[in-house]
C-alpha atoms as a PDB file:
ATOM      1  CA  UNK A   1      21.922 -11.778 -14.222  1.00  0.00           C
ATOM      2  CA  UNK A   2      22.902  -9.488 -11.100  1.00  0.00           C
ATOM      3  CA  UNK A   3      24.493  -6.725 -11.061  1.00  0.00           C
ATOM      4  CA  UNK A   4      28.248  -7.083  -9.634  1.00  0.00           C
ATOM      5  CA  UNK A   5      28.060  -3.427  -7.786  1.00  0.00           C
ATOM      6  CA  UNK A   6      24.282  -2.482  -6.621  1.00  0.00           C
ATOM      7  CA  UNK A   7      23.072  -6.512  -6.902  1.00  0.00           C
ATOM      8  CA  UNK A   8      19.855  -5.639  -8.475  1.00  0.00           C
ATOM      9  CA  UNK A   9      18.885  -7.829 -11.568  1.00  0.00           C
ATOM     10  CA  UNK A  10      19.154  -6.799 -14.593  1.00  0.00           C
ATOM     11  CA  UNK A  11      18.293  -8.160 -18.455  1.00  0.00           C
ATOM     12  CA  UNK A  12      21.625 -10.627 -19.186  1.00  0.00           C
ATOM     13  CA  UNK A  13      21.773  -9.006 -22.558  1.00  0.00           C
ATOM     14  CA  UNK A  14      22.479  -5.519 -20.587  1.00  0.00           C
ATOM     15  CA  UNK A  15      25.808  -3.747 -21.804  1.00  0.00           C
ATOM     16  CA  UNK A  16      25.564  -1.069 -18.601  1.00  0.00           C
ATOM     17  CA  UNK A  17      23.036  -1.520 -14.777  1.00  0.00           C
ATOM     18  CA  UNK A  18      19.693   0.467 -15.711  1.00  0.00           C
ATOM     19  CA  UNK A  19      19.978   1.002 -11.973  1.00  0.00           C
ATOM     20  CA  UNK A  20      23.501   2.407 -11.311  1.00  0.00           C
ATOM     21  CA  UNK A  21      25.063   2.303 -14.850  1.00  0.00           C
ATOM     22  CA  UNK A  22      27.973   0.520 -14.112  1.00  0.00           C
ATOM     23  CA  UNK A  23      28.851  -1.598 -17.090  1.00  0.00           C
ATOM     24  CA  UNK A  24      28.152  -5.257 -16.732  1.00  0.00           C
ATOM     25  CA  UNK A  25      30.523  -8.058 -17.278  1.00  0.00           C
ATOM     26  CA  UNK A  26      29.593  -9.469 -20.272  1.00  0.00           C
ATOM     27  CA  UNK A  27      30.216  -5.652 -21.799  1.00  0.00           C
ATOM     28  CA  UNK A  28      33.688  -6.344 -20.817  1.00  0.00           C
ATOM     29  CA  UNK A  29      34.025 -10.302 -21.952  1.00  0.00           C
ATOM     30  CA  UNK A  30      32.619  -8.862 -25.644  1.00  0.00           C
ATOM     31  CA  UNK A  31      35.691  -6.256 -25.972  1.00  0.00           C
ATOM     32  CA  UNK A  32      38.103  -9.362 -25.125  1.00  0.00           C
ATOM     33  CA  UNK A  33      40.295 -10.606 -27.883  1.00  0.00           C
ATOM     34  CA  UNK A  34      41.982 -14.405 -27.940  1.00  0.00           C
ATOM     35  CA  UNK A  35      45.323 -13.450 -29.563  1.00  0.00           C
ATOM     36  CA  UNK A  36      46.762 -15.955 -32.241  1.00  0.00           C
ATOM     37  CA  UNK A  37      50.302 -16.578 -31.897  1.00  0.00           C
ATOM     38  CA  UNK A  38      52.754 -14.950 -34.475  1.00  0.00           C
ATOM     39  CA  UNK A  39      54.891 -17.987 -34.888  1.00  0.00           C
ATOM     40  CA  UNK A  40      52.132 -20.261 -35.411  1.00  0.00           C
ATOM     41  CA  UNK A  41      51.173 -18.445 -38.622  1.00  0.00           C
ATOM     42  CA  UNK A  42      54.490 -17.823 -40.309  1.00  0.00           C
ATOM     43  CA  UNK A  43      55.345 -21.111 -39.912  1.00  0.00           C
ATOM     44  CA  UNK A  44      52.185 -22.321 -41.741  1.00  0.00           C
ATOM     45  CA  UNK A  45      53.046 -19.739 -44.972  1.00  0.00           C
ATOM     46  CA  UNK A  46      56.671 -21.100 -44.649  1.00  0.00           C
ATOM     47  CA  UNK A  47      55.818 -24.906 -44.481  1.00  0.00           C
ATOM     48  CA  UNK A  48      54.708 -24.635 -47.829  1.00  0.00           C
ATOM     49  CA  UNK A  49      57.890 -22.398 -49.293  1.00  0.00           C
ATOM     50  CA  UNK A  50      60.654 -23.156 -47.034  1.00  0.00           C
ATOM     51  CA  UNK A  51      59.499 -26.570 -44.875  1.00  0.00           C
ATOM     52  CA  UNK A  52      62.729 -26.547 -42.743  1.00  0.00           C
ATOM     53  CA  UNK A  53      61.556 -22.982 -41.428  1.00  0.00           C
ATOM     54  CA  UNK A  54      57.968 -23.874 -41.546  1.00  0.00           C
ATOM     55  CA  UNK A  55      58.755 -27.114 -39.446  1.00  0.00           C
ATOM     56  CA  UNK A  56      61.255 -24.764 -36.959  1.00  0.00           C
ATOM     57  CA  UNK A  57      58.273 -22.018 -36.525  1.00  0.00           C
ATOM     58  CA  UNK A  58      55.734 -24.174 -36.262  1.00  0.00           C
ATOM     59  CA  UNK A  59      56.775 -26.270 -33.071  1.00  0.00           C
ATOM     60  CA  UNK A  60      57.997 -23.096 -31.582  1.00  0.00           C
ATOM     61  CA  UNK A  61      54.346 -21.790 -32.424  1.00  0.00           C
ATOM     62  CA  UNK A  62      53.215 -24.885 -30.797  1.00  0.00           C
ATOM     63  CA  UNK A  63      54.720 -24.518 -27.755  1.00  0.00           C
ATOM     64  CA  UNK A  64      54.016 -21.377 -27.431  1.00  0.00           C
ATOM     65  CA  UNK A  65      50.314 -21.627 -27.539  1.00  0.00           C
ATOM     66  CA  UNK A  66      50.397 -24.562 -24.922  1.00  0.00           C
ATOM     67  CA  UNK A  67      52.234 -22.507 -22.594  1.00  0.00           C
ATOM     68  CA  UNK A  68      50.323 -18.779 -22.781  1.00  0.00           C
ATOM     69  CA  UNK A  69      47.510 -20.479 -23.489  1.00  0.00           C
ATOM     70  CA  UNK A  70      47.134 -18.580 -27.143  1.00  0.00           C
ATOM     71  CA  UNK A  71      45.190 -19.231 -30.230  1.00  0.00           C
ATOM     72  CA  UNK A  72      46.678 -20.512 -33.574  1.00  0.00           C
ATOM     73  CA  UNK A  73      47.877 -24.370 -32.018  1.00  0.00           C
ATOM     74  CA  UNK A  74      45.757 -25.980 -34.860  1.00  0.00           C
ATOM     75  CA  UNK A  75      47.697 -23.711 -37.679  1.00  0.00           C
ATOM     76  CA  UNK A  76      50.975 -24.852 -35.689  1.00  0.00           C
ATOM     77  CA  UNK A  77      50.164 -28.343 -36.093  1.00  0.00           C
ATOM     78  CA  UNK A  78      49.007 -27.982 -40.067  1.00  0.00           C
ATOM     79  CA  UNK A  79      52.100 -26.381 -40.433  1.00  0.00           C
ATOM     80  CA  UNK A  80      54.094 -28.910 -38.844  1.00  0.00           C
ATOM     81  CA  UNK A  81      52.106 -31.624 -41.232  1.00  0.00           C
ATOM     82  CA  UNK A  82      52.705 -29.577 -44.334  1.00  0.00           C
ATOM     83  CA  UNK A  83      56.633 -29.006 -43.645  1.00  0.00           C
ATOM     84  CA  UNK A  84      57.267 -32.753 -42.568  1.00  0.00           C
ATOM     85  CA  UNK A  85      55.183 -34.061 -45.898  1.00  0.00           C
ATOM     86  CA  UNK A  86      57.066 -31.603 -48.256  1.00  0.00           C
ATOM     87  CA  UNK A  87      60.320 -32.218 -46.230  1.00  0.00           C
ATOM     88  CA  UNK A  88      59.698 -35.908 -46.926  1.00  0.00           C
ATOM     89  CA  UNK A  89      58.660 -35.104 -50.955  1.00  0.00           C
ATOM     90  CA  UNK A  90      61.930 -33.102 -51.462  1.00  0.00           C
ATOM     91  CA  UNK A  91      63.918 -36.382 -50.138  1.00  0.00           C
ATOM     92  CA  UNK A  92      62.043 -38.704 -52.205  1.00  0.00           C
ATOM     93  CA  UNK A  93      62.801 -36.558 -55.461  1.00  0.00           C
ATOM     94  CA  UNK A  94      66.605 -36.275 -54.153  1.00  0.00           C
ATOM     95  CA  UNK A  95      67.000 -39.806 -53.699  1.00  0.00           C
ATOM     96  CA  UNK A  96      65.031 -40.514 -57.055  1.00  0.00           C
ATOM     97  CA  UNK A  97      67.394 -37.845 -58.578  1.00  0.00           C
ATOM     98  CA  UNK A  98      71.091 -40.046 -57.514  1.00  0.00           C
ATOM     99  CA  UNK A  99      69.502 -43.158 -58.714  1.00  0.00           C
ATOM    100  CA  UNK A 100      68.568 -42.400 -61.967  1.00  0.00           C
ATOM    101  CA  UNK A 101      71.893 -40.282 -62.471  1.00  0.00           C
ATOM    102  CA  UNK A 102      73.651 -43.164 -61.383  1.00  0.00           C
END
């Protein structure tokens, strides 16, 4: 690798030019953190206590990721899974429920 201010080359593994000492580029791309997206993860712990607000967070968390281009869109999507299948158990058991009070 070159580096960016005096253009000598320099070993790519360098954290700072051994010529001028400016640090290097991929010094900089090390210190850089993806963030995850808040929503995505508390609406993966809700799916599995309240689905309706795990569902709610979740797309919200989904979008979100799409559109700043964030972390945490595969947690969105389990969450959405989890909060439609338990939205879709608590039915069953409801429906199961009037018929056999019936």
């Amino acid at each position: 690798m070159f580096c960016k201010n005096c253009g000598k080359e320099i070993n790519d593994r360098a954290a700072f030019c051994a010529y001028c000492g400016v640090p290097t580029s991929h010094d900089e791309s090390s210190q850089q953190t993806e963030a995850t997206n808040v929503l995505a993860i508390i609406g993966f712990i809700f799916s599995f206590f309240i689905p309706i607000v795990g569902i709610v967070c979740s797309i919200i968390g989904y979008n979100e990721t799409i559109k700043h281009n964030e972390s945490g869109r595969g947690l969105a999507l389990a969450g959405i899974v989890i909060s439609a299948i338990f939205m879709a158990i608590g039915v069953i058991a409801i429906v199961i429920a009037a018929v056999m009070s019936a």
